[in-house]
Protein backbone atom coordinates (compact mmCIF):
# COMPACT_ATOMS: atom_id res chain seq x y z
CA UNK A 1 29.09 153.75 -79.72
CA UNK A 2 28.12 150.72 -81.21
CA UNK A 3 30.18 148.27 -78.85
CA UNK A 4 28.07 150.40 -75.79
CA UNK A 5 24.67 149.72 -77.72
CA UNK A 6 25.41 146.13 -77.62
CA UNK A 7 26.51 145.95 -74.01
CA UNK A 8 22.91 147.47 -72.64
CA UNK A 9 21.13 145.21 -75.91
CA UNK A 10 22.82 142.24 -73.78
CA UNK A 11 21.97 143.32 -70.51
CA UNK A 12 18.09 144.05 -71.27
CA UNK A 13 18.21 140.42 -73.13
CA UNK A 14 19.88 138.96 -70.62
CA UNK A 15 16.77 139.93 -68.06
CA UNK A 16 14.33 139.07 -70.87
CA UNK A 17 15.51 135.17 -70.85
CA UNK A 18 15.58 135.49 -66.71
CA UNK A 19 11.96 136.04 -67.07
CA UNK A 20 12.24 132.27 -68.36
CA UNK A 21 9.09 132.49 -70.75
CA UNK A 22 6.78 134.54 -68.41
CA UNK A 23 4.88 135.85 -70.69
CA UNK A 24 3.81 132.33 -72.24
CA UNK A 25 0.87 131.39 -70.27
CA UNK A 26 -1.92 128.55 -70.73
CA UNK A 27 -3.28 130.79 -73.73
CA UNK A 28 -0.59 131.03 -75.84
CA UNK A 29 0.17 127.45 -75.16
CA UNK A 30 -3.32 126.71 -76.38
CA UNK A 31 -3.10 129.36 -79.69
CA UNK A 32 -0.17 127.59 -80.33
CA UNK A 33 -1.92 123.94 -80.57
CA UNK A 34 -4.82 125.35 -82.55
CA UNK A 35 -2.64 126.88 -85.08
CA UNK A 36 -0.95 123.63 -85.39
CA UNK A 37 -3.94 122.34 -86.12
CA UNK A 38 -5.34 124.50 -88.61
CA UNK A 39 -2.33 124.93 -90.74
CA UNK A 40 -2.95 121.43 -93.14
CA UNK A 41 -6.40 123.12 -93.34
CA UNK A 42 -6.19 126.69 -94.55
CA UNK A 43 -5.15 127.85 -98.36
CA UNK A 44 -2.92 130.25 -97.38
CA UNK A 45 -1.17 131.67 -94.49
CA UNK A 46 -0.45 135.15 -93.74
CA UNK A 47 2.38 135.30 -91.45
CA UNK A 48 2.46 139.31 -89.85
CA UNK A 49 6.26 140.57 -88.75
CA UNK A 50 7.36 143.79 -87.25
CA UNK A 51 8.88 145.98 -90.35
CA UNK A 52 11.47 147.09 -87.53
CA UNK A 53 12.24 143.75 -86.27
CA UNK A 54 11.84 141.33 -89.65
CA UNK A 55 13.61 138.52 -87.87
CA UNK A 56 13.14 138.83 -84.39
CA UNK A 57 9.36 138.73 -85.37
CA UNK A 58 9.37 135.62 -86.92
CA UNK A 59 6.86 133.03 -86.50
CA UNK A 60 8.52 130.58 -84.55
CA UNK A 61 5.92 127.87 -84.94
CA UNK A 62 6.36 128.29 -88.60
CA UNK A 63 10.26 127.63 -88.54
CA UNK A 64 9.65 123.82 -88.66
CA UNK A 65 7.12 124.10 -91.52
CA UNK A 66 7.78 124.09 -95.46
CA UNK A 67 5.04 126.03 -95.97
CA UNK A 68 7.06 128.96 -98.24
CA UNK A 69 7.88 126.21 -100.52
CA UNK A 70 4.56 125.18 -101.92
CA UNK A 71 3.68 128.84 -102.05
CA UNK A 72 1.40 128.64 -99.44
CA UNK A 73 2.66 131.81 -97.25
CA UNK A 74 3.27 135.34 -97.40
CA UNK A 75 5.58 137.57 -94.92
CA UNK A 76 3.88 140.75 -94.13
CA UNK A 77 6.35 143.57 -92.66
CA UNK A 78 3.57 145.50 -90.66
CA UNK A 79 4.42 148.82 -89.22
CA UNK A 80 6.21 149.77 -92.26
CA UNK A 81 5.44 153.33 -91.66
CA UNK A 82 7.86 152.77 -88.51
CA UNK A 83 10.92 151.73 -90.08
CA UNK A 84 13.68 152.30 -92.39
CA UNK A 85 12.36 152.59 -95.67
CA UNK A 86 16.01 151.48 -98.01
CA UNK A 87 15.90 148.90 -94.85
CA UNK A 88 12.64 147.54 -95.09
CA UNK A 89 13.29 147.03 -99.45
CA UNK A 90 16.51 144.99 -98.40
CA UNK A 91 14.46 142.88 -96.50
CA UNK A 92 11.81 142.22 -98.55
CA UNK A 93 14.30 142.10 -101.63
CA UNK A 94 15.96 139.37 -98.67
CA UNK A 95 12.46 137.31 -98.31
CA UNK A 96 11.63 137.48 -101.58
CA UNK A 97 14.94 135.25 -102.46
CA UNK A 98 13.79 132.41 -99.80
CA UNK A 99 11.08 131.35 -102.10
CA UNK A 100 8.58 132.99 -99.75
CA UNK A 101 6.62 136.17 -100.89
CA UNK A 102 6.85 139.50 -98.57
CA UNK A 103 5.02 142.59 -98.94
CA UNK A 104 5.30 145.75 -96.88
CA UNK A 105 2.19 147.07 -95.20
CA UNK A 106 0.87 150.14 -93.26
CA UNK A 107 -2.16 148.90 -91.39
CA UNK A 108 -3.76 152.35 -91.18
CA UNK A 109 -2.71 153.03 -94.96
CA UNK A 110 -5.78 151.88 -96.78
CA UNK A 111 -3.95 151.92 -100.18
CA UNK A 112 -1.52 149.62 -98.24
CA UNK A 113 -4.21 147.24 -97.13
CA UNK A 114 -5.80 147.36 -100.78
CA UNK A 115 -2.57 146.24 -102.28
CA UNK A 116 -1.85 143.50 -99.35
CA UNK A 117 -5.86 141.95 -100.24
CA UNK A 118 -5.41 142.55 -104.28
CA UNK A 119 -2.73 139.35 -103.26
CA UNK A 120 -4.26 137.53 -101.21
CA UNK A 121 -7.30 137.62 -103.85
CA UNK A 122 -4.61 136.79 -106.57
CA UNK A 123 -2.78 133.66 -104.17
CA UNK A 124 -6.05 132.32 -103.83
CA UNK A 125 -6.89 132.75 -107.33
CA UNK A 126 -3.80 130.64 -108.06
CA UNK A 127 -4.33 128.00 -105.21
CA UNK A 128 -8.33 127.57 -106.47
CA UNK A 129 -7.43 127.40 -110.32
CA UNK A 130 -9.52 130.78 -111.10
CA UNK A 131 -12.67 129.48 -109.56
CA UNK A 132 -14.81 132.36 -109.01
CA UNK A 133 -17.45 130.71 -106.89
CA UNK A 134 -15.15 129.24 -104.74
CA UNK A 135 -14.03 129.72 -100.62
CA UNK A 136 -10.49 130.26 -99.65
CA UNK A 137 -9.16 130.93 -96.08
CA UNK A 138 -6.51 132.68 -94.87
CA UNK A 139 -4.63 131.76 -91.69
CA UNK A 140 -2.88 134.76 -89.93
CA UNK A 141 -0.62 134.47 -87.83
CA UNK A 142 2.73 136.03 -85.58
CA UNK A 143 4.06 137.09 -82.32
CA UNK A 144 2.23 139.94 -79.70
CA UNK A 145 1.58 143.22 -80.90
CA UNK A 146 2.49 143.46 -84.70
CA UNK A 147 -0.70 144.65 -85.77
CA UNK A 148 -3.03 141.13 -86.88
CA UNK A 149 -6.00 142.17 -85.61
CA UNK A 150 -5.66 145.92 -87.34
CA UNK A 151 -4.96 144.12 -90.41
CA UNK A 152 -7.44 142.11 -90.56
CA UNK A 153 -10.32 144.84 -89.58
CA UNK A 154 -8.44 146.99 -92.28
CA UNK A 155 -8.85 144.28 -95.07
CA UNK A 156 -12.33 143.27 -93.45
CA UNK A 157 -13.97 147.16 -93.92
CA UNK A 158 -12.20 147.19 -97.49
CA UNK A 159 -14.06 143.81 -99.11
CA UNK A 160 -17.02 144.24 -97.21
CA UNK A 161 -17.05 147.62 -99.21
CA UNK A 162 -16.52 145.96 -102.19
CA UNK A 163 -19.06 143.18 -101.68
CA UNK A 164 -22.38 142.89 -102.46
CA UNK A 165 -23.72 142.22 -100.05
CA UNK A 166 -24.12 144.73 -97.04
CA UNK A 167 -23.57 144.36 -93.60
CA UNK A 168 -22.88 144.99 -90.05
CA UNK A 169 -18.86 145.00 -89.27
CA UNK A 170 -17.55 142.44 -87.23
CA UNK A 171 -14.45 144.09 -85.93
CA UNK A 172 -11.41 142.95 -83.87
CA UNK A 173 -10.60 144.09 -81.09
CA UNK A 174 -7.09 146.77 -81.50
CA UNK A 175 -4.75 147.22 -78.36
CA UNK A 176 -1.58 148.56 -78.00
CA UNK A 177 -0.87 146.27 -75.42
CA UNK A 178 0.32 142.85 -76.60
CA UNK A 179 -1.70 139.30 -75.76
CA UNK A 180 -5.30 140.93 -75.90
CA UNK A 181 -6.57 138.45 -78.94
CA UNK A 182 -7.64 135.48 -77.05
CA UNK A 183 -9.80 133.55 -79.34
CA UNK A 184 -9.72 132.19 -83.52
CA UNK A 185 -12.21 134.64 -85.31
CA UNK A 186 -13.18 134.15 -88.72
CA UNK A 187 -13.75 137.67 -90.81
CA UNK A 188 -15.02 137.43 -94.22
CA UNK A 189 -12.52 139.95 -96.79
CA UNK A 190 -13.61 139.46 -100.22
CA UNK A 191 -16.59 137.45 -102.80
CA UNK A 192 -16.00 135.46 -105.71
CA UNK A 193 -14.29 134.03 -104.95
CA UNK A 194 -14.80 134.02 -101.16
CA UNK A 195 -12.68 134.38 -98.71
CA UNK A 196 -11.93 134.23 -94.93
CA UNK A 197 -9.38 135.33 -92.85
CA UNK A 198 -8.76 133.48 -89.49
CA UNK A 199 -7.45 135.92 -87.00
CA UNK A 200 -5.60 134.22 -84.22
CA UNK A 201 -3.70 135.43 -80.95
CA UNK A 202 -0.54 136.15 -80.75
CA UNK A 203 2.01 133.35 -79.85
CA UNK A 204 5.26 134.18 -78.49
CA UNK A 205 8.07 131.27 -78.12
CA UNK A 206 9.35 130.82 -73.91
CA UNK A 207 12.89 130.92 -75.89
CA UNK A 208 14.75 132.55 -78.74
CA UNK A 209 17.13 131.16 -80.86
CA UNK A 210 18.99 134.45 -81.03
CA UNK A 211 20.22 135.90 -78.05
CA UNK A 212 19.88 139.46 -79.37
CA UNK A 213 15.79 139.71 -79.91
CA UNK A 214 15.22 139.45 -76.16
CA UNK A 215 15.99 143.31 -76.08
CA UNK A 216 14.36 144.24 -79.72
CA UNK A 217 11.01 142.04 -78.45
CA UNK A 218 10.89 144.16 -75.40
CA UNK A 219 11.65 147.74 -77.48
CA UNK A 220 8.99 147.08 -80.08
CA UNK A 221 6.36 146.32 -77.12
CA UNK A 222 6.15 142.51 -78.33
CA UNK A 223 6.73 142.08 -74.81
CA UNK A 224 4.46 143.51 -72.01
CA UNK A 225 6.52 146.54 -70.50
CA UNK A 226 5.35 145.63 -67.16
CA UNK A 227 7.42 142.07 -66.90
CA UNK A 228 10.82 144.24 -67.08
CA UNK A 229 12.02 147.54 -65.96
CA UNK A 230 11.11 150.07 -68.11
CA UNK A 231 13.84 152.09 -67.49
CA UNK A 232 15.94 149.28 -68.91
CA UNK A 233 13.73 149.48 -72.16
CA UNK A 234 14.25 152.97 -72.23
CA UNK A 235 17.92 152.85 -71.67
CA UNK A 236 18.11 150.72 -74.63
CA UNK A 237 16.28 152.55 -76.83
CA UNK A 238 18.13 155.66 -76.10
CA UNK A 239 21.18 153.86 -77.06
CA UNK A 240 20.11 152.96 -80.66
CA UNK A 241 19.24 156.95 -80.79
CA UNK A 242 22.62 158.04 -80.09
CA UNK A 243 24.04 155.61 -82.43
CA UNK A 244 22.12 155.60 -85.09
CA UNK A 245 21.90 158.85 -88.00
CA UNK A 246 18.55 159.55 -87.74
CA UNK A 247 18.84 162.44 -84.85
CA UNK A 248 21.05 164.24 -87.52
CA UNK A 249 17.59 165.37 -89.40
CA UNK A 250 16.63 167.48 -85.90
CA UNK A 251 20.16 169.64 -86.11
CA UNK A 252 17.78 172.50 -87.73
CA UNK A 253 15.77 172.35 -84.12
CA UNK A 254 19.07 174.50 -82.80
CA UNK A 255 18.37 176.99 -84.96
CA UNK A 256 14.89 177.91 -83.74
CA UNK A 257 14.72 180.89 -81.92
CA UNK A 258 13.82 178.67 -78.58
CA UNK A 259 10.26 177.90 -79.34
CA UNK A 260 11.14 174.60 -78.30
CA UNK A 261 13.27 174.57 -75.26
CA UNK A 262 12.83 173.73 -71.99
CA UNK A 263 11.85 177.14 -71.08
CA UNK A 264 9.29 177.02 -73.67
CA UNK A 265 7.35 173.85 -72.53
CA UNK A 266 7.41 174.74 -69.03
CA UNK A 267 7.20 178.79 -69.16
CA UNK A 268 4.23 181.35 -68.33
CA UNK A 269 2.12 180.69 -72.05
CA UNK A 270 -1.29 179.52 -71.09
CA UNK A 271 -2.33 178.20 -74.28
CA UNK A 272 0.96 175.59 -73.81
CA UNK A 273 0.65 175.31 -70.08
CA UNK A 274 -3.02 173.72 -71.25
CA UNK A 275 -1.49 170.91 -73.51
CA UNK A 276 1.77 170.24 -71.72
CA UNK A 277 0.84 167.24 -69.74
CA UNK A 278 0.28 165.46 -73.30
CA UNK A 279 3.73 164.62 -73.99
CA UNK A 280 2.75 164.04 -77.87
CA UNK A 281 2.14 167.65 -78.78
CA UNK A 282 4.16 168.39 -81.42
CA UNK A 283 6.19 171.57 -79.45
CA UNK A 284 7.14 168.92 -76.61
CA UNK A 285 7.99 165.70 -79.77
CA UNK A 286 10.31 168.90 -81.31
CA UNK A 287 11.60 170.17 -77.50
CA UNK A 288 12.23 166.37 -76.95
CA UNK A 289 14.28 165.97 -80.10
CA UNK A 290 16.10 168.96 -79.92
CA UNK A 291 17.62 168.14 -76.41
CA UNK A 292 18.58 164.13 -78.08
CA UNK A 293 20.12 166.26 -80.76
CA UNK A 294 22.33 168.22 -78.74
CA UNK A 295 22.82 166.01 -75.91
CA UNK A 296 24.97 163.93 -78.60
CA UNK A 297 26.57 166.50 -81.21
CA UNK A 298 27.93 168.72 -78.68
CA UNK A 299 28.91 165.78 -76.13
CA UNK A 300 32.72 165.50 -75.42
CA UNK A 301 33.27 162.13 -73.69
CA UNK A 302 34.67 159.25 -76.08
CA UNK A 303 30.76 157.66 -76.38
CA UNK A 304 32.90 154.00 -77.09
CA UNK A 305 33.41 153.61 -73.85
CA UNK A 306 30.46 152.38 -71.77
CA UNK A 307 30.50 154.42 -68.93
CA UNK A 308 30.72 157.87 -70.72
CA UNK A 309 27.96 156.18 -72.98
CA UNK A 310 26.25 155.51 -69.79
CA UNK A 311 26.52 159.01 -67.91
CA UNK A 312 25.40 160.64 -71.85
CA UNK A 313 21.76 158.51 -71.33
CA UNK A 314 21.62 159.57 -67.85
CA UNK A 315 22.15 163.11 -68.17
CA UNK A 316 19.23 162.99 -70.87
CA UNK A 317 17.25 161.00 -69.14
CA UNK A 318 17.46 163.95 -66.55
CA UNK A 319 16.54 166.70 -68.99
CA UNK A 320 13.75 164.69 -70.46
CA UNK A 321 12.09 164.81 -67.02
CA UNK A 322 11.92 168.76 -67.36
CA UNK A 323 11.15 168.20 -70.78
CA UNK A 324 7.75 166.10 -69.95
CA UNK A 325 7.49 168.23 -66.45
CA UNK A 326 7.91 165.08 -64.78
CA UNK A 327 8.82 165.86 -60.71
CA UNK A 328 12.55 165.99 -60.02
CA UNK A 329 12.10 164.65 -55.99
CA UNK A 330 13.64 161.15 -55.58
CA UNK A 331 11.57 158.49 -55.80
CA UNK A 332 12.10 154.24 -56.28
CA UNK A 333 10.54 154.89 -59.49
CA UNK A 334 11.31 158.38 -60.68
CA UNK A 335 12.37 157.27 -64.33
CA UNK A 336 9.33 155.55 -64.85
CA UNK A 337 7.28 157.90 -66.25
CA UNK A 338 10.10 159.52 -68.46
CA UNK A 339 10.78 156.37 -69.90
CA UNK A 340 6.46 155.48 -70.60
CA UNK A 341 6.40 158.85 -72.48
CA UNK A 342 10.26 157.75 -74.44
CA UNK A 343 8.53 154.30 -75.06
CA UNK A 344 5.07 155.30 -76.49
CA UNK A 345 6.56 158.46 -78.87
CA UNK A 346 9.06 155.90 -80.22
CA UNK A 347 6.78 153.19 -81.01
CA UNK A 348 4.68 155.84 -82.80
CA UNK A 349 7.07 156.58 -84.89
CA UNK A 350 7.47 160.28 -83.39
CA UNK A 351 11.35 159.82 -82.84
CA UNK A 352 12.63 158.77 -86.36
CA UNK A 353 11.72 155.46 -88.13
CA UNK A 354 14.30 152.46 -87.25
CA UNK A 355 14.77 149.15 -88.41
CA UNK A 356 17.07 147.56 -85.75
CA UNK A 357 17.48 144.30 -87.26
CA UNK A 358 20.31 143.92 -90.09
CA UNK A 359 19.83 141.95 -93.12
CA UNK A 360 21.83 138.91 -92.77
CA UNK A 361 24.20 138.04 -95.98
CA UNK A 362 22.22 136.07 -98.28
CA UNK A 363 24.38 132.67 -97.48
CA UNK A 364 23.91 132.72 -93.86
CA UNK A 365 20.86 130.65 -92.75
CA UNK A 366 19.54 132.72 -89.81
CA UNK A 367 15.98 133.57 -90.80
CA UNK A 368 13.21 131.31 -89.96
CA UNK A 369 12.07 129.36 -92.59
C-alpha cells in the first residue's frame, strides 16, 4: 500500500506546484519583508510548526538564518494533540540535537500553554541576564494555519492572569481557514520582566524544496482547500488511512450490535434523524470509522497495486456518502461534500492522530535550519 500512497501523494503535489505559488499574494510578500525586518530586532523568536507535518511546516524564511545557534529560537510542534505521540518525541528528541530548542504544544491545553510561556519567561531571563524590570519580545512566526494566533491569545489570557495589572483582552483573531492574520500585533504575555509577543501572518514559500509537502501542506489545511480539488485532498488522505495502523483501534466497532451502521444513521429514530446532518456526532465519527475499518480488513484485492488501491477509496468514498446522507444523483461535484466532512473530522483529530512526516536519520541534512 505504501508504493499506492505515494503515487496519489505525487499526483496531489504535483497539482499543488501547478498552482505555481497561488496562494502567495501581495500580503504574504509583504509579511515576509516585515519579518525580515524585525528579526535583528526581537530577543527571541518563536517559530510555530504543524506537530503532524514538523518539516513540511518549516519556516522557510528562517532556513537562511543562524538564529538556532545563538539560542535565539524555539520550534513549537502545535497541534500536538493531532499527531503521533512516540512520533512527535522523535522529533523533538530530532530538534533538540540541531542546537535549536522544541517543545510540544496543545494550543487549547492551558497546562500546555503554561509550560510553552514558563520558557519563554526563562529564554528571556537568560537573554536579559535576570533583569526583572526589563522588556523582552518575542517574534512568532510560521506558515498558514498552524495555530499562531491561538497561541498567542492562549499565552496572552494566561500572563494577563498572572499580572498585576488588570485589563481588557486584546485577542487575535482564530480561523480555521489559513491567511486570515493580515497585520503585526503586539500582545503583552507576562511582567517582570516584560514581555511581548509579535504575532505575524502567516507566510507560505511560492516553492518547496521537497517535492513531497505539496500534498501534506494541502492535507493539514496549510493550503486553502478551495485552490485544489478537494476530492484530490480527500483521496489522499484516505490513502494514509488505509496504510497506516491506526484504523486497527476501530476493529471493536464490528462488534457492536449495529448501533453504528448505515442503517442506524439514516433509519426511522427521531432523536438521530435530528442530529444527522452534523456529521461530527459521535454515532456518525463511530459509523464513519467502522465502514474505514472494514472497507480495508475484509478487502481482497492486492492494495499494492494502484488501481485496486484506487477502486478500495472509491468504493468508500461511495459508502461515506450514505454515511453523511449526502445525495447519491450524479452531479460535477458529487464528492465534494463527502470529502469537506472527511477533511474537517480529520483535521480535528476525530479519525486517529497522524504524523505523516518521518524523522529523517540524524546525518541527513533535510530540515530547515
Amino acid at each position: 500500500m505504501a508504493s499506492s500512497t505515494e503515487a496519489l501523494s505525487r499526483r496531489l503535489s504535483a497539482a499543488v506546484r501547478g498552482l505555481s505559488g497561488a496562494w502567495y499574494g501581495r500580503h504574504m510578500a509583504a509579511t515576509e519583508r516585515a519579518i525580515r525586518t524585525r528579526l535583528p530586532l526581537v530577543d527571541l523568536v518563536l517559530e510555530v510548526r504543524d506537530a503532524r507535518i514538523p518539516a513540511s511546516s518549516a519556516f522557510e524564511l528562517l532556513s537562511r538564518r543562524t538564529l538556532e545557534h545563538d539560542g535565539r529560537r524555539v520550534v513549537v510542534l502545535n497541534k500536538a494533540d493531532l499527531a503521533d505521540p512516540s512520533e512527535t518525541k522523535k522529533w523533538v528528541a530530532y530538534i533538540n540535537q540541531r542546537s535549536c530548542s522544541c517543545v510540544p504544544v496543545n494550543s487549547h491545553n492551558r497546562e500546555s500553554i503554561k509550560a510553552l510561556l514558563n520558557i519563554v519567561q526563562s529564554r528571556i531571563r537568560e537573554i536579559k541576564h535576570a533583569e526583572s524590570n526589563c522588556t523582552g519580545t518575542v517574534l512568532l512566526v510560521g506558515i498558514p494555519n498552524v495555530g499562531k494566533s491561538a497561541i498567542v491569545n492562549a499565552m496572552h489570557q494566561i500572563g494577563r492572569i498572572g499580572a498585576a495589572e488588570k485589563g481588557k483582552l486584546k485577542q487575535a483573531i482564530v480561523n480555521s481557514h489559513p491567511g486570515e492574520t493580515r497585520d503585526i500585533t503586539g500582545y503583552k504575555v507576562a511582567s517582570h520582566p516584560n514581555i511581548y509577543v509579535l504575532d505575524t501572518p502567516g507566510v507560505l514559500s511560492p516553492t518547496f524544496a521537497n517535492d513531497d509537502s505539496g500534498s501534506r501542506l494541502a492535507l493539514t489545511g496549510a493550503i486553502r482547500d478551495s485552490l485544489l480539488e478537494e476530492y484530490d485532498i480527500a483521496q489522499f488522505l484516505l490513502a494514509v488511512l488505509n496504510s497506516k495502523e491506526e484504523y486497527c483501534k476501530w476493529e471493536n466497532l464490528n462488534q457492536v450490535a449495529d448501533n453504528f451502521s448505515c442503517d442506524a444513521v439514516c433509519g426511522s429514530n427521531t432523536k438521530k434523524r435530528q442530529y444527522v446532518s452534523d456529521h461530527t456526532q459521535d454515532f456518525i465519527v463511530k459509523a464513519v470509522r467502522k465502514v474505514l475499518f472494514g472497507s480495508v480488513s475484509f478487502c481482497k484485492e492486492d492494495l499494492g497495486k494502484g488501481d485496486e488501491f484506487r477502486r478500495l477509496i472509491e468504493s468508500q468514498i461511495m459508502s461515506l456518502r450514505e454515511i453523511f446522507k449526502i445525495s447519491t444523483e450524479p452531479s460535477d461535484d458529487m464528492h465534494k461534500p463527502v470529502a469537506l466532512k472527511l477533511l474537517n473530522l480529520y483535521r480535528t483529530g476525530r479519525l486517529g492522530h497522524y504524523t505523516l512526516d518521518h524523522v529523517p536519520d540524524v546525518n541527513q541534512d533535510v530540515l530547515h535550519k
